[in-house]
N, C-alpha and C. Protein backbone atom coordinates (compact mmCIF):
# COMPACT_ATOMS: atom_id res chain seq x y z
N UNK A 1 0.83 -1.20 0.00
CA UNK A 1 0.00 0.00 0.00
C UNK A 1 0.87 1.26 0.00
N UNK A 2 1.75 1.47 0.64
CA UNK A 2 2.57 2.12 0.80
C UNK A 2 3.64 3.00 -0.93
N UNK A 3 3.63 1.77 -1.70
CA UNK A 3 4.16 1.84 -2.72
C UNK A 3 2.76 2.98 -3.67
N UNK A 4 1.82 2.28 -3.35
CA UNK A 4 0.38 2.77 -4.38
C UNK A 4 0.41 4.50 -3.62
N UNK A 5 0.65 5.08 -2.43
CA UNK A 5 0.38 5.41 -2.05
C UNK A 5 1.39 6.73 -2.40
N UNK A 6 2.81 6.33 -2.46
CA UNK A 6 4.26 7.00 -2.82
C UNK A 6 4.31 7.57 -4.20
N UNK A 7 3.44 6.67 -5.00
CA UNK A 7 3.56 6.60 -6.37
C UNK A 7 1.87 7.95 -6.93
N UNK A 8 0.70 7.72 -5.94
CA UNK A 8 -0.11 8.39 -6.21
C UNK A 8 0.24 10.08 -6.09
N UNK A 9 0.52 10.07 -4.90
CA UNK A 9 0.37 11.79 -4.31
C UNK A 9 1.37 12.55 -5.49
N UNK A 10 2.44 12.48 -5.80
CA UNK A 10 2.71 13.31 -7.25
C UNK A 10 2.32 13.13 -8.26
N UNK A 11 1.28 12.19 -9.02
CA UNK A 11 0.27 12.83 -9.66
C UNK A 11 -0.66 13.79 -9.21
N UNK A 12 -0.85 13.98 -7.96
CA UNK A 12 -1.96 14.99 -7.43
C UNK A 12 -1.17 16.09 -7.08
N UNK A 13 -0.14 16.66 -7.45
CA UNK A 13 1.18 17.63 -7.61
C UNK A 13 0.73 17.81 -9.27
N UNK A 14 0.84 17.15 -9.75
CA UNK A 14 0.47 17.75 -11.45
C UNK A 14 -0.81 17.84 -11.88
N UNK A 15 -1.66 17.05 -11.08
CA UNK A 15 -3.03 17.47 -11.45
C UNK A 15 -3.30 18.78 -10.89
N UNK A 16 -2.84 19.14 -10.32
CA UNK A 16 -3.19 20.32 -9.04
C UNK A 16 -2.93 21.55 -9.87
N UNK A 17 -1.48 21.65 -10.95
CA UNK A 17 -0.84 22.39 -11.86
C UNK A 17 -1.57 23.09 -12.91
N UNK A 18 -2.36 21.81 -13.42
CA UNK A 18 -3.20 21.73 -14.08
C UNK A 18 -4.71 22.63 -14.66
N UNK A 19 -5.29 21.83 -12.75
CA UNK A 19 -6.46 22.25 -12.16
C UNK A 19 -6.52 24.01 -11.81
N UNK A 20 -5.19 24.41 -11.29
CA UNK A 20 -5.03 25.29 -10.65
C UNK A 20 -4.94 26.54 -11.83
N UNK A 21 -4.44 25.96 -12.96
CA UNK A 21 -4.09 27.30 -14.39
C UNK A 21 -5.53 26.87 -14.95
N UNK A 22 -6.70 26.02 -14.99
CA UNK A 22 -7.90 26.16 -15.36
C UNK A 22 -8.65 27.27 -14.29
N UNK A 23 -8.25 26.93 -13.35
CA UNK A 23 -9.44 27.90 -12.70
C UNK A 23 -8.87 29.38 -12.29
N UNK A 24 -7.79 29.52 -13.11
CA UNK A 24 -7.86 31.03 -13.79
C UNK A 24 -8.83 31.54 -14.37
N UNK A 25 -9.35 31.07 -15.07
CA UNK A 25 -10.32 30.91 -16.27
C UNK A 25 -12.00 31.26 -15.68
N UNK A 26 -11.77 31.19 -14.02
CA UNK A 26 -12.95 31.62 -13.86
C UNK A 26 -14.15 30.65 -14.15
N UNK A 27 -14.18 29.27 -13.52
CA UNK A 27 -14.85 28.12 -14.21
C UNK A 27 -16.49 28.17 -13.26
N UNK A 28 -17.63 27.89 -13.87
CA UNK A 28 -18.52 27.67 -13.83
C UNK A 28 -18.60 26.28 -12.24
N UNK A 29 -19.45 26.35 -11.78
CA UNK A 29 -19.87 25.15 -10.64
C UNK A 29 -19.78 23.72 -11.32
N UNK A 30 -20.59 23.96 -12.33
CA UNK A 30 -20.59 22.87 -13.32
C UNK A 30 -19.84 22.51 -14.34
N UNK A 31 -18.95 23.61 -14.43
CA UNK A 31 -17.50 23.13 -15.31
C UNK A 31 -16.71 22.36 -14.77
N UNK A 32 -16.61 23.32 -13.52
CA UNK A 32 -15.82 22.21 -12.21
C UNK A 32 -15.80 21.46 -12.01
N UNK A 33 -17.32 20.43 -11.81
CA UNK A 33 -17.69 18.96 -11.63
C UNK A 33 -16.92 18.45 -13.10
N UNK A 34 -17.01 18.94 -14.22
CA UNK A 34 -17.49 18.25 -15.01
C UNK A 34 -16.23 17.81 -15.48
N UNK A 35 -14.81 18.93 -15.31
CA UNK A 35 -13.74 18.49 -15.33
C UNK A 35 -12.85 17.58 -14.35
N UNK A 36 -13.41 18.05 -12.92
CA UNK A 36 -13.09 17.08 -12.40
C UNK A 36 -13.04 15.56 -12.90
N UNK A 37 -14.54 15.30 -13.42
CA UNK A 37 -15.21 14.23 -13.44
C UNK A 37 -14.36 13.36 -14.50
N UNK A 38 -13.54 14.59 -15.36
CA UNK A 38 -12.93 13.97 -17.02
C UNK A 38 -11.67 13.47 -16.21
N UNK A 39 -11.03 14.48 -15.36
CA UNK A 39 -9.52 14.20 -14.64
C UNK A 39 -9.79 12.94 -14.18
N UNK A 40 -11.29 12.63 -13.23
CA UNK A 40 -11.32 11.40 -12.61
C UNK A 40 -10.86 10.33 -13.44
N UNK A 41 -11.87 10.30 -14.27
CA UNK A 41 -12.04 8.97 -15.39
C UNK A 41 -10.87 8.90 -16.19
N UNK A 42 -10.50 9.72 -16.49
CA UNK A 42 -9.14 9.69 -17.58
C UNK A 42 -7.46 9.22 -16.60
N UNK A 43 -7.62 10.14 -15.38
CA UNK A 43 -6.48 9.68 -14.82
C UNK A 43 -6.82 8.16 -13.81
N UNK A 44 -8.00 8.07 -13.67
CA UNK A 44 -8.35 6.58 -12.89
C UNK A 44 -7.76 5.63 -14.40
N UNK A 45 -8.50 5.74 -15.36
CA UNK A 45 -8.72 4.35 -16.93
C UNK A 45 -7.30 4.65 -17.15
N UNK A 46 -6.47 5.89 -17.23
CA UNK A 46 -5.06 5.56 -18.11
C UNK A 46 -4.10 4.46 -17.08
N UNK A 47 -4.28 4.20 -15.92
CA UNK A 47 -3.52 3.22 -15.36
C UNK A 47 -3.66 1.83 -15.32
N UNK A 48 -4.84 1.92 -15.59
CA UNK A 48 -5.77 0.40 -15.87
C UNK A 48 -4.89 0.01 -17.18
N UNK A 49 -5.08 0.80 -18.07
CA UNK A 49 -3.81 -0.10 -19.52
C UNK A 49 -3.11 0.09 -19.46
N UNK A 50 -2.10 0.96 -18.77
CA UNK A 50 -0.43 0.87 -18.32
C UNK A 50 -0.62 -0.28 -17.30
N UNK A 51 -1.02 -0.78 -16.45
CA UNK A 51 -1.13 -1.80 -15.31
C UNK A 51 -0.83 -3.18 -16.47
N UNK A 52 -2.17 -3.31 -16.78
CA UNK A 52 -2.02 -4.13 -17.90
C UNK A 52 -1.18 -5.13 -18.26
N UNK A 53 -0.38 -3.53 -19.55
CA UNK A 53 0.26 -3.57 -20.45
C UNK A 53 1.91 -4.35 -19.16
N UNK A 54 2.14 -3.35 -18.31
CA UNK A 54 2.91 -3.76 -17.26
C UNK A 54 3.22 -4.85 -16.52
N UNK A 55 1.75 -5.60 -15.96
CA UNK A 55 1.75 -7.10 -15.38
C UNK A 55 2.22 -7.78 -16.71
N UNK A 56 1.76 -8.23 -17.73
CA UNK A 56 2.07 -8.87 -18.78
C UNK A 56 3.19 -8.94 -18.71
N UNK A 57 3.85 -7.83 -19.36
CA UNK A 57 5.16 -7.65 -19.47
C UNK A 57 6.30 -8.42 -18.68
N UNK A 58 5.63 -7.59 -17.36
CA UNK A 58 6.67 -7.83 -16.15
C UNK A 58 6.46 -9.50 -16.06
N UNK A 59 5.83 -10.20 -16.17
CA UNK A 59 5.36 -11.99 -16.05
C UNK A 59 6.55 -12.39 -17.19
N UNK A 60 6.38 -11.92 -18.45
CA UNK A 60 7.33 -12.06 -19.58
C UNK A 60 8.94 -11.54 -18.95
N UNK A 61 9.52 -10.52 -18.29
CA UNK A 61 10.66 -10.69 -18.42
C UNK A 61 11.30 -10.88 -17.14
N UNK A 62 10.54 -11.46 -16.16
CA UNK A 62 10.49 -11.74 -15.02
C UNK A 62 11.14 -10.75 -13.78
N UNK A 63 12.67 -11.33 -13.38
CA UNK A 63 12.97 -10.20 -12.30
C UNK A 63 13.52 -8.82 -13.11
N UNK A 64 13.70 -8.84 -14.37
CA UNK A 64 14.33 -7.26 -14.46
C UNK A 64 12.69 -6.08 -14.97
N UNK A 65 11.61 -6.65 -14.66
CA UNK A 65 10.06 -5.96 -14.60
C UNK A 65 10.13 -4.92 -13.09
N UNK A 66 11.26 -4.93 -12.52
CA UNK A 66 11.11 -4.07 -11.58
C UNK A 66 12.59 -2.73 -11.56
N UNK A 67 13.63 -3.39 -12.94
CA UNK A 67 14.23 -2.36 -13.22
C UNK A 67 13.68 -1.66 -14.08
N UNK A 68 12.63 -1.93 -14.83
CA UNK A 68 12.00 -0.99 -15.97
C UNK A 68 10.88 -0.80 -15.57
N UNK A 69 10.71 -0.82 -14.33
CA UNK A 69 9.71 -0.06 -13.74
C UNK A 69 10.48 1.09 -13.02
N UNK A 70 11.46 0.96 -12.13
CA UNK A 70 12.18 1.95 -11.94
C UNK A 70 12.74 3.32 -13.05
N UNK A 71 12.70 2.42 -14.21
CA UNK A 71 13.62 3.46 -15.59
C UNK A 71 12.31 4.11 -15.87
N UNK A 72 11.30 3.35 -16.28
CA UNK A 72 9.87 4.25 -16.03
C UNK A 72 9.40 5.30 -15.28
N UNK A 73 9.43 5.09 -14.16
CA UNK A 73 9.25 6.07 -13.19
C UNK A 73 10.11 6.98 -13.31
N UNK A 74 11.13 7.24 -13.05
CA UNK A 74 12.60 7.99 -13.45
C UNK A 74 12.23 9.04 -15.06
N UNK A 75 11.46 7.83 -15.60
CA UNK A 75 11.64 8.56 -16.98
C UNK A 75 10.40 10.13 -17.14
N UNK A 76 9.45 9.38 -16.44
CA UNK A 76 8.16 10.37 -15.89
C UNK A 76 8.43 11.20 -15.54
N UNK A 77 9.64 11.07 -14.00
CA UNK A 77 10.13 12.13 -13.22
C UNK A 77 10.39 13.08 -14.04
N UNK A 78 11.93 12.73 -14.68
CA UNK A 78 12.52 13.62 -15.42
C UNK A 78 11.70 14.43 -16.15
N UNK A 79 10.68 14.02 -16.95
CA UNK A 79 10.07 14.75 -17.73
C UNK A 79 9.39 15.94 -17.44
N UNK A 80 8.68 15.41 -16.07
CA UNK A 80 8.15 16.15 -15.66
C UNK A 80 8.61 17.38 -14.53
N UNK A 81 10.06 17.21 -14.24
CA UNK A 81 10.93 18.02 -13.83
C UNK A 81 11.58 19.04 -15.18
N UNK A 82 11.87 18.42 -15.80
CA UNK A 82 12.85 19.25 -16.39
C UNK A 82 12.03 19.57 -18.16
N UNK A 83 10.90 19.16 -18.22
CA UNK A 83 10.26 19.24 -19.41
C UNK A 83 9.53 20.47 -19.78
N UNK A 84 9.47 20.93 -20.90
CA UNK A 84 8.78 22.26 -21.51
C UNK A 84 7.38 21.91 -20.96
N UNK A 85 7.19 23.13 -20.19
CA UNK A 85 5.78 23.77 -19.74
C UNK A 85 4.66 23.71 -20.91
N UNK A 86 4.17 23.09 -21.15
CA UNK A 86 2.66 22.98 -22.23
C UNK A 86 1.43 23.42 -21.55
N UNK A 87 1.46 23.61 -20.38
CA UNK A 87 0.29 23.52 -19.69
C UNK A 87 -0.79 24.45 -19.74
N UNK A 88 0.01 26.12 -20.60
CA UNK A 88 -0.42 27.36 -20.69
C UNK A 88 -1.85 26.69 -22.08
N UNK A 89 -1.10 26.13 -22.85
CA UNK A 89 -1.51 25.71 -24.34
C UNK A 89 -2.58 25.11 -24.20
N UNK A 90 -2.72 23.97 -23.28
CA UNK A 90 -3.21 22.78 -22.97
C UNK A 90 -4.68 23.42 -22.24
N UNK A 91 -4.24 23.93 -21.07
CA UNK A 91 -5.00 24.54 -20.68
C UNK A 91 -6.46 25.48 -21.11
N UNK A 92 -5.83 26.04 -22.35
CA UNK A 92 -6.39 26.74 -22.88
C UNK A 92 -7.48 26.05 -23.92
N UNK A 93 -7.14 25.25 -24.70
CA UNK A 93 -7.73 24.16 -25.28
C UNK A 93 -8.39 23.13 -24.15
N UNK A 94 -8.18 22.84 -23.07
CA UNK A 94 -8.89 21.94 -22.39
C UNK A 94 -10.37 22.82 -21.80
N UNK A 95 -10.20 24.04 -21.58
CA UNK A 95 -11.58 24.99 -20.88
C UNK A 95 -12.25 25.56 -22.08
N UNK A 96 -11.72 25.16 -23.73
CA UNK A 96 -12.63 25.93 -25.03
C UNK A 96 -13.52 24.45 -25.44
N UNK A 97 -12.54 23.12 -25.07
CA UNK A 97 -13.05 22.00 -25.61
C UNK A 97 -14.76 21.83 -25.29
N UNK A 98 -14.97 21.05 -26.59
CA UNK A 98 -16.69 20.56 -26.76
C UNK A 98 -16.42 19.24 -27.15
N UNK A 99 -17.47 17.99 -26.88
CA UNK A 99 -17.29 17.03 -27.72
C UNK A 99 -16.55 15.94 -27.30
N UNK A 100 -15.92 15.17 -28.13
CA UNK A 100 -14.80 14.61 -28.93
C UNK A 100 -13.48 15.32 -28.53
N UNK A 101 -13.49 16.74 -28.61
CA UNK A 101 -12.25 17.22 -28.20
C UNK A 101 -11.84 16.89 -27.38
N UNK A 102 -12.85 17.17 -25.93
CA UNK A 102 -12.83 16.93 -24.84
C UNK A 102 -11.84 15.50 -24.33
N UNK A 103 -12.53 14.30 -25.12
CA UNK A 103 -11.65 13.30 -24.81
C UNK A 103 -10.51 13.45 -25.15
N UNK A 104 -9.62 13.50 -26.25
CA UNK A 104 -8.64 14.14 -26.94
C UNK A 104 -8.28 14.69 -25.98
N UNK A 105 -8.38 15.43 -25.22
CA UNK A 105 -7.63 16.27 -24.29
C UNK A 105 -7.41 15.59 -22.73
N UNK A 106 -8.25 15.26 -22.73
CA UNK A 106 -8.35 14.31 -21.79
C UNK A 106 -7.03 13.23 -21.28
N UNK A 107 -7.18 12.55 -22.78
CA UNK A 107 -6.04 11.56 -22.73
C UNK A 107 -4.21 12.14 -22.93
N UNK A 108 -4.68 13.71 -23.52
CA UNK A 108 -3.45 14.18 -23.03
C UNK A 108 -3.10 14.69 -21.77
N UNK A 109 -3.79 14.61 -20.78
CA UNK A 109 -3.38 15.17 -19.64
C UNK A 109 -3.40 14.18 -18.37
N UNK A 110 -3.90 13.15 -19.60
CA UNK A 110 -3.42 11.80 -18.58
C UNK A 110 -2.07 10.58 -18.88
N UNK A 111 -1.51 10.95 -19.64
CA UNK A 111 -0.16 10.50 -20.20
C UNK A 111 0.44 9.86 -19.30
N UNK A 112 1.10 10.88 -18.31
CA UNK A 112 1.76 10.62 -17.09
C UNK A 112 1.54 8.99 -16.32
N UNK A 113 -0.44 9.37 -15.75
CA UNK A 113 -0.90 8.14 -15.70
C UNK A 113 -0.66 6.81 -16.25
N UNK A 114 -0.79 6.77 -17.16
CA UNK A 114 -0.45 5.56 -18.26
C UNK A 114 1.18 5.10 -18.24
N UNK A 115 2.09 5.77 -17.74
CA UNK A 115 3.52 5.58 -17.48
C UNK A 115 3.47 4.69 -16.24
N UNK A 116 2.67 5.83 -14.84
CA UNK A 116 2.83 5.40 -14.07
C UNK A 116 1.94 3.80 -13.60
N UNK A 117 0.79 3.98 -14.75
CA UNK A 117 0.06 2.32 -14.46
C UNK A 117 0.68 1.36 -14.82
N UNK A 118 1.88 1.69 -15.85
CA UNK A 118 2.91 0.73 -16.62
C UNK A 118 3.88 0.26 -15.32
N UNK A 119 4.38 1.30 -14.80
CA UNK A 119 5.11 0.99 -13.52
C UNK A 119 4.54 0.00 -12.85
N UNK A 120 3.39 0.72 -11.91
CA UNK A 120 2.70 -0.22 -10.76
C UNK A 120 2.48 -1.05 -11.50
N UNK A 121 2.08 -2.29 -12.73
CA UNK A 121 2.00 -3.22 -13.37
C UNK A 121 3.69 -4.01 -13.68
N UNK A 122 4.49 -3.58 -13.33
CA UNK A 122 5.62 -4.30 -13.54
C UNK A 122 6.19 -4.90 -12.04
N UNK A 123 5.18 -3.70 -10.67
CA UNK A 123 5.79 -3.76 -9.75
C UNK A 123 5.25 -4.94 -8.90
N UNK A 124 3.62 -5.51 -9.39
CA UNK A 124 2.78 -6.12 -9.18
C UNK A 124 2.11 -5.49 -8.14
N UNK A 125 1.65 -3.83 -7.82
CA UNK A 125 0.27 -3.57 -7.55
C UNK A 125 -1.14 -3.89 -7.39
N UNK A 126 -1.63 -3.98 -6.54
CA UNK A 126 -2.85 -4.58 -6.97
C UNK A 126 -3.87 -3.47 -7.50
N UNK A 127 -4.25 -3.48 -8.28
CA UNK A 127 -5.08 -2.59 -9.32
C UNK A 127 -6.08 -2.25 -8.79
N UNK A 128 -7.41 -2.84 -7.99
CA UNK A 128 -8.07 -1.91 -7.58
C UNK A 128 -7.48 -0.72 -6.80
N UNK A 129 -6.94 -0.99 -5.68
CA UNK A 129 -6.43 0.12 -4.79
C UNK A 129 -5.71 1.05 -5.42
N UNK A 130 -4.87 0.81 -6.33
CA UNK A 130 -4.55 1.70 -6.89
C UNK A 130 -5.62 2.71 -7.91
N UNK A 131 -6.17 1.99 -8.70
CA UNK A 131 -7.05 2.83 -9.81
C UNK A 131 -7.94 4.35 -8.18
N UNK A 132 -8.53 3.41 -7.85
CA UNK A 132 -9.41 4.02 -6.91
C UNK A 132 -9.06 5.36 -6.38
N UNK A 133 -7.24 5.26 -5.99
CA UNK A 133 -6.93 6.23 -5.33
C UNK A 133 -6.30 7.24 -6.33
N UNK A 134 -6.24 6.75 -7.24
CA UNK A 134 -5.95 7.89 -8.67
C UNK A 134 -6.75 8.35 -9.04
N UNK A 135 -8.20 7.74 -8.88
CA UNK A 135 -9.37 8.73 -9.14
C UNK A 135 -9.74 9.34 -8.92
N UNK A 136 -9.51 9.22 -7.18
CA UNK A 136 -10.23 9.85 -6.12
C UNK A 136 -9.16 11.24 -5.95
N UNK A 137 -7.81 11.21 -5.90
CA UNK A 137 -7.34 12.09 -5.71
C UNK A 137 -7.11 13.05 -6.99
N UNK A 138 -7.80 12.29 -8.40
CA UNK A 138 -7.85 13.70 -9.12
C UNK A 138 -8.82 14.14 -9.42
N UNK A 139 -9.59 13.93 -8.57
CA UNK A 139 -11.17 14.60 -8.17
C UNK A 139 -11.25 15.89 -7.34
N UNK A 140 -10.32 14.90 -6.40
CA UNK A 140 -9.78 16.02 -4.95
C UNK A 140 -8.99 17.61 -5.21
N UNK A 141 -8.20 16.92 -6.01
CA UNK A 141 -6.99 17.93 -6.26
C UNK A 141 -7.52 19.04 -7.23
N UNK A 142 -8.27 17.98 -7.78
CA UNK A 142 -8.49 19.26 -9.20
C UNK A 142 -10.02 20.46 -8.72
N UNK A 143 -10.55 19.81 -7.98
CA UNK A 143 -11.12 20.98 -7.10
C UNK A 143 -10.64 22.15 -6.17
N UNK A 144 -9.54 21.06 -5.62
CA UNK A 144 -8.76 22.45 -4.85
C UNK A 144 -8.07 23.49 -5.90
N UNK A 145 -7.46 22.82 -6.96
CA UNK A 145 -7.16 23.65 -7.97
C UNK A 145 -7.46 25.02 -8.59
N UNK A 146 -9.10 23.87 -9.03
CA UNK A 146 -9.98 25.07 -9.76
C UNK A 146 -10.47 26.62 -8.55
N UNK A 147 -10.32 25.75 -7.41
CA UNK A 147 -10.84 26.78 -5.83
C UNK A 147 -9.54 27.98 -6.04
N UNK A 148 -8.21 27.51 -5.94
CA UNK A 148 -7.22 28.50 -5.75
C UNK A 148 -6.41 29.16 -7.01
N UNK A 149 -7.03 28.37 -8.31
CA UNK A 149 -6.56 28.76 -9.67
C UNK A 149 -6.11 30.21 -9.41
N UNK A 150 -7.21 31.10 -9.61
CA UNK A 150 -7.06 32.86 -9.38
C UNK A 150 -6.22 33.05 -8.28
N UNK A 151 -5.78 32.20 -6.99
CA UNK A 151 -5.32 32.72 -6.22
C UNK A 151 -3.54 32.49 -5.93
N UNK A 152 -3.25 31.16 -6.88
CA UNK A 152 -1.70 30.78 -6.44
C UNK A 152 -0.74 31.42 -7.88
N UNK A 153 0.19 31.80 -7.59
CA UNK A 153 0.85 32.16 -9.25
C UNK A 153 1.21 31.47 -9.98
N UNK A 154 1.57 31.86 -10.79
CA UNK A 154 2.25 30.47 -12.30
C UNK A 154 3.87 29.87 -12.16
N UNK A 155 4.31 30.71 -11.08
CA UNK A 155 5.29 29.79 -10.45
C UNK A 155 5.31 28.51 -9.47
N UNK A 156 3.99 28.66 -8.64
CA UNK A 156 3.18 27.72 -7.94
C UNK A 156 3.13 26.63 -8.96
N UNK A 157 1.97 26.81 -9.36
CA UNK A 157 1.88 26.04 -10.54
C UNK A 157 2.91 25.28 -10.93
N UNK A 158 3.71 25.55 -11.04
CA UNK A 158 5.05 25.20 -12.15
C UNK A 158 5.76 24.35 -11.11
N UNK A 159 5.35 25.01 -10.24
CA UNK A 159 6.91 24.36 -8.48
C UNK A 159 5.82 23.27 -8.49
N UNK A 160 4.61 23.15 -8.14
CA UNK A 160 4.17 22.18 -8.13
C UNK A 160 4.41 20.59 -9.11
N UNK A 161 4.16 20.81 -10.72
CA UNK A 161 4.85 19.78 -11.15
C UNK A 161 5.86 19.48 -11.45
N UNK A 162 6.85 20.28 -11.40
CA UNK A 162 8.30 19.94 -11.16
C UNK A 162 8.52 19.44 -9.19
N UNK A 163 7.85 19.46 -8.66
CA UNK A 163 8.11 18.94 -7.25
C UNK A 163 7.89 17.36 -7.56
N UNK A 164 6.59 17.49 -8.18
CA UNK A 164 6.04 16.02 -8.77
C UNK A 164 7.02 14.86 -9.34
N UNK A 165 7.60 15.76 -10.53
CA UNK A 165 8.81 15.28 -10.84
C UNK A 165 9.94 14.52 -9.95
N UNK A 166 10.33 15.35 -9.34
CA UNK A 166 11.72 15.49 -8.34
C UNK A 166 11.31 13.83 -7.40
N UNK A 167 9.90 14.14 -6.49
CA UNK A 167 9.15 13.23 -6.32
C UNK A 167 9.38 11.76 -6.68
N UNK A 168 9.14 11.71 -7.59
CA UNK A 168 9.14 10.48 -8.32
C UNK A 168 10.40 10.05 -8.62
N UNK A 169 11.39 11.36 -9.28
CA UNK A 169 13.13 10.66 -9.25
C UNK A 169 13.81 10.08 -7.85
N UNK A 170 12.67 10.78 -6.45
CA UNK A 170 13.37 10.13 -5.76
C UNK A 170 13.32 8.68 -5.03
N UNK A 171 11.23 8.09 -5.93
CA UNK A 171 11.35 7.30 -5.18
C UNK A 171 11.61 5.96 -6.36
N UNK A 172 12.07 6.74 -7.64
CA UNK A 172 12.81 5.49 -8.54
C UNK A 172 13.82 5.42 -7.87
N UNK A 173 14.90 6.48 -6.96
CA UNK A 173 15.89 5.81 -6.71
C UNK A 173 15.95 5.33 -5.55
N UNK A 174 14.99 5.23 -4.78
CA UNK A 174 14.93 4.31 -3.58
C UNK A 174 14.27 2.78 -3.82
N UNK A 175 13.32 2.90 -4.78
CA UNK A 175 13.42 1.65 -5.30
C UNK A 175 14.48 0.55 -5.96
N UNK A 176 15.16 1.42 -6.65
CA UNK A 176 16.75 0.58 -6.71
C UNK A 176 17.80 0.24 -6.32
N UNK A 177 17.68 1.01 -5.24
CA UNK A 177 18.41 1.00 -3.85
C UNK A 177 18.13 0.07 -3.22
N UNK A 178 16.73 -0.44 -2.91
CA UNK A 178 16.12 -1.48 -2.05
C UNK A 178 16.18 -2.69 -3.22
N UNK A 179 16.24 -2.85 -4.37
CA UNK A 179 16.10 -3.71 -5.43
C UNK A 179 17.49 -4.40 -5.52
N UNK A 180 18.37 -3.40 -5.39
CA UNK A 180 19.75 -3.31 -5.34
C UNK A 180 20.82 -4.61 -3.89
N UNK A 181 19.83 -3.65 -2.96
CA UNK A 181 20.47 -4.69 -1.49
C UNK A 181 19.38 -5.70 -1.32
N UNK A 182 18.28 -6.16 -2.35
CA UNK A 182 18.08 -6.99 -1.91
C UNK A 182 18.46 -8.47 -3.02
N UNK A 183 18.78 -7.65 -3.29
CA UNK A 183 19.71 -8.82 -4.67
C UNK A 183 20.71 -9.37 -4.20
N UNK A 184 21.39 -8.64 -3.02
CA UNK A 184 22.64 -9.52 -2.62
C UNK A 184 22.43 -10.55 -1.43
């Protein structure tokens, strides 16, 4: 649990990023729900086929499914530490979207997710607990978001998913650390 648990809360660092440059925007009661509701479903379902795709895998290449879950995670981190800011763009297109778009956008702002369901699927997670608490906390987050959007700055914002990042590089490298001494 502990692992599901290490691995969740910096996605709710980038959803928050997210949530928080939409409700600049000045969002409706019912925009709010309604994005929440997309963050839910999109960041709950993108881990379900990284999980997947991950258990499989990890069954196929047996003990090194927990070094490429580590290079995974790591790889997320990084990105999301040290990666070009889209979020202004994204943002902007995610609060004009109708439709079809909507999903489309959706599944881009759940990317991350889908890395990290690849992970917890190599790590052997158990998938409900996990999906559940990825849903739930980008329900959570992205309300507090949309609540303090107008109120935190775009450096906030920014410190937030690069913390996310950092986050996650540190607990790929405590995972290989522990992967590491327990190999000997």
């Amino acid at each position: 649990m502990a692992r599901i648990i290490a691995l969740v809360l910096p996605l709710g660092l980038d959803t928050f990023a997210i949530a928080a440059a939409l409700g600049i925007t000045r969002l409706s009661g019912s925009q709010r729900v309604r994005f929440s509701l997309l963050f839910a479903a999109f960041e709950g379902g993108m881990p379900v086929i990284g999980l997947l795709i991950g258990a499989g895998l990890g069954q196929a290449i047996g003990g090194w499914s927990e070094y490429l879950a580590i290079a995974a995670l790591a790889g997320v981190g990084a990105y999301m530490l040290f990666g070009r800011d889209e979020d202004e763009e994204r943002v902007r297109k995610l609060a004009a979207a109708r439709g079809p778009a909507v999903i489309g956008l959706g599944l881009t702002v759940s990317l991350d997710e889908l890395a990290i369901g690849f992970s917890l699927g190599l790590l052997n997670v158990p998938i409900i607990p996990a999906i559940l608490l990825i849903a739930a906390q980008a329900f959570i987050v992205s309300q507090v978001g949309f609540a303090l959007g107008g109120k935190v700055g775009e450096a906030t914002r920014e410190g937030a998913e690069r913390l996310a990042g950092a986050v996650l590089l540190v607990i790929a490298g405590a995972l290989l650390v522990a992967r590491i001494l327990a190999a000997r």
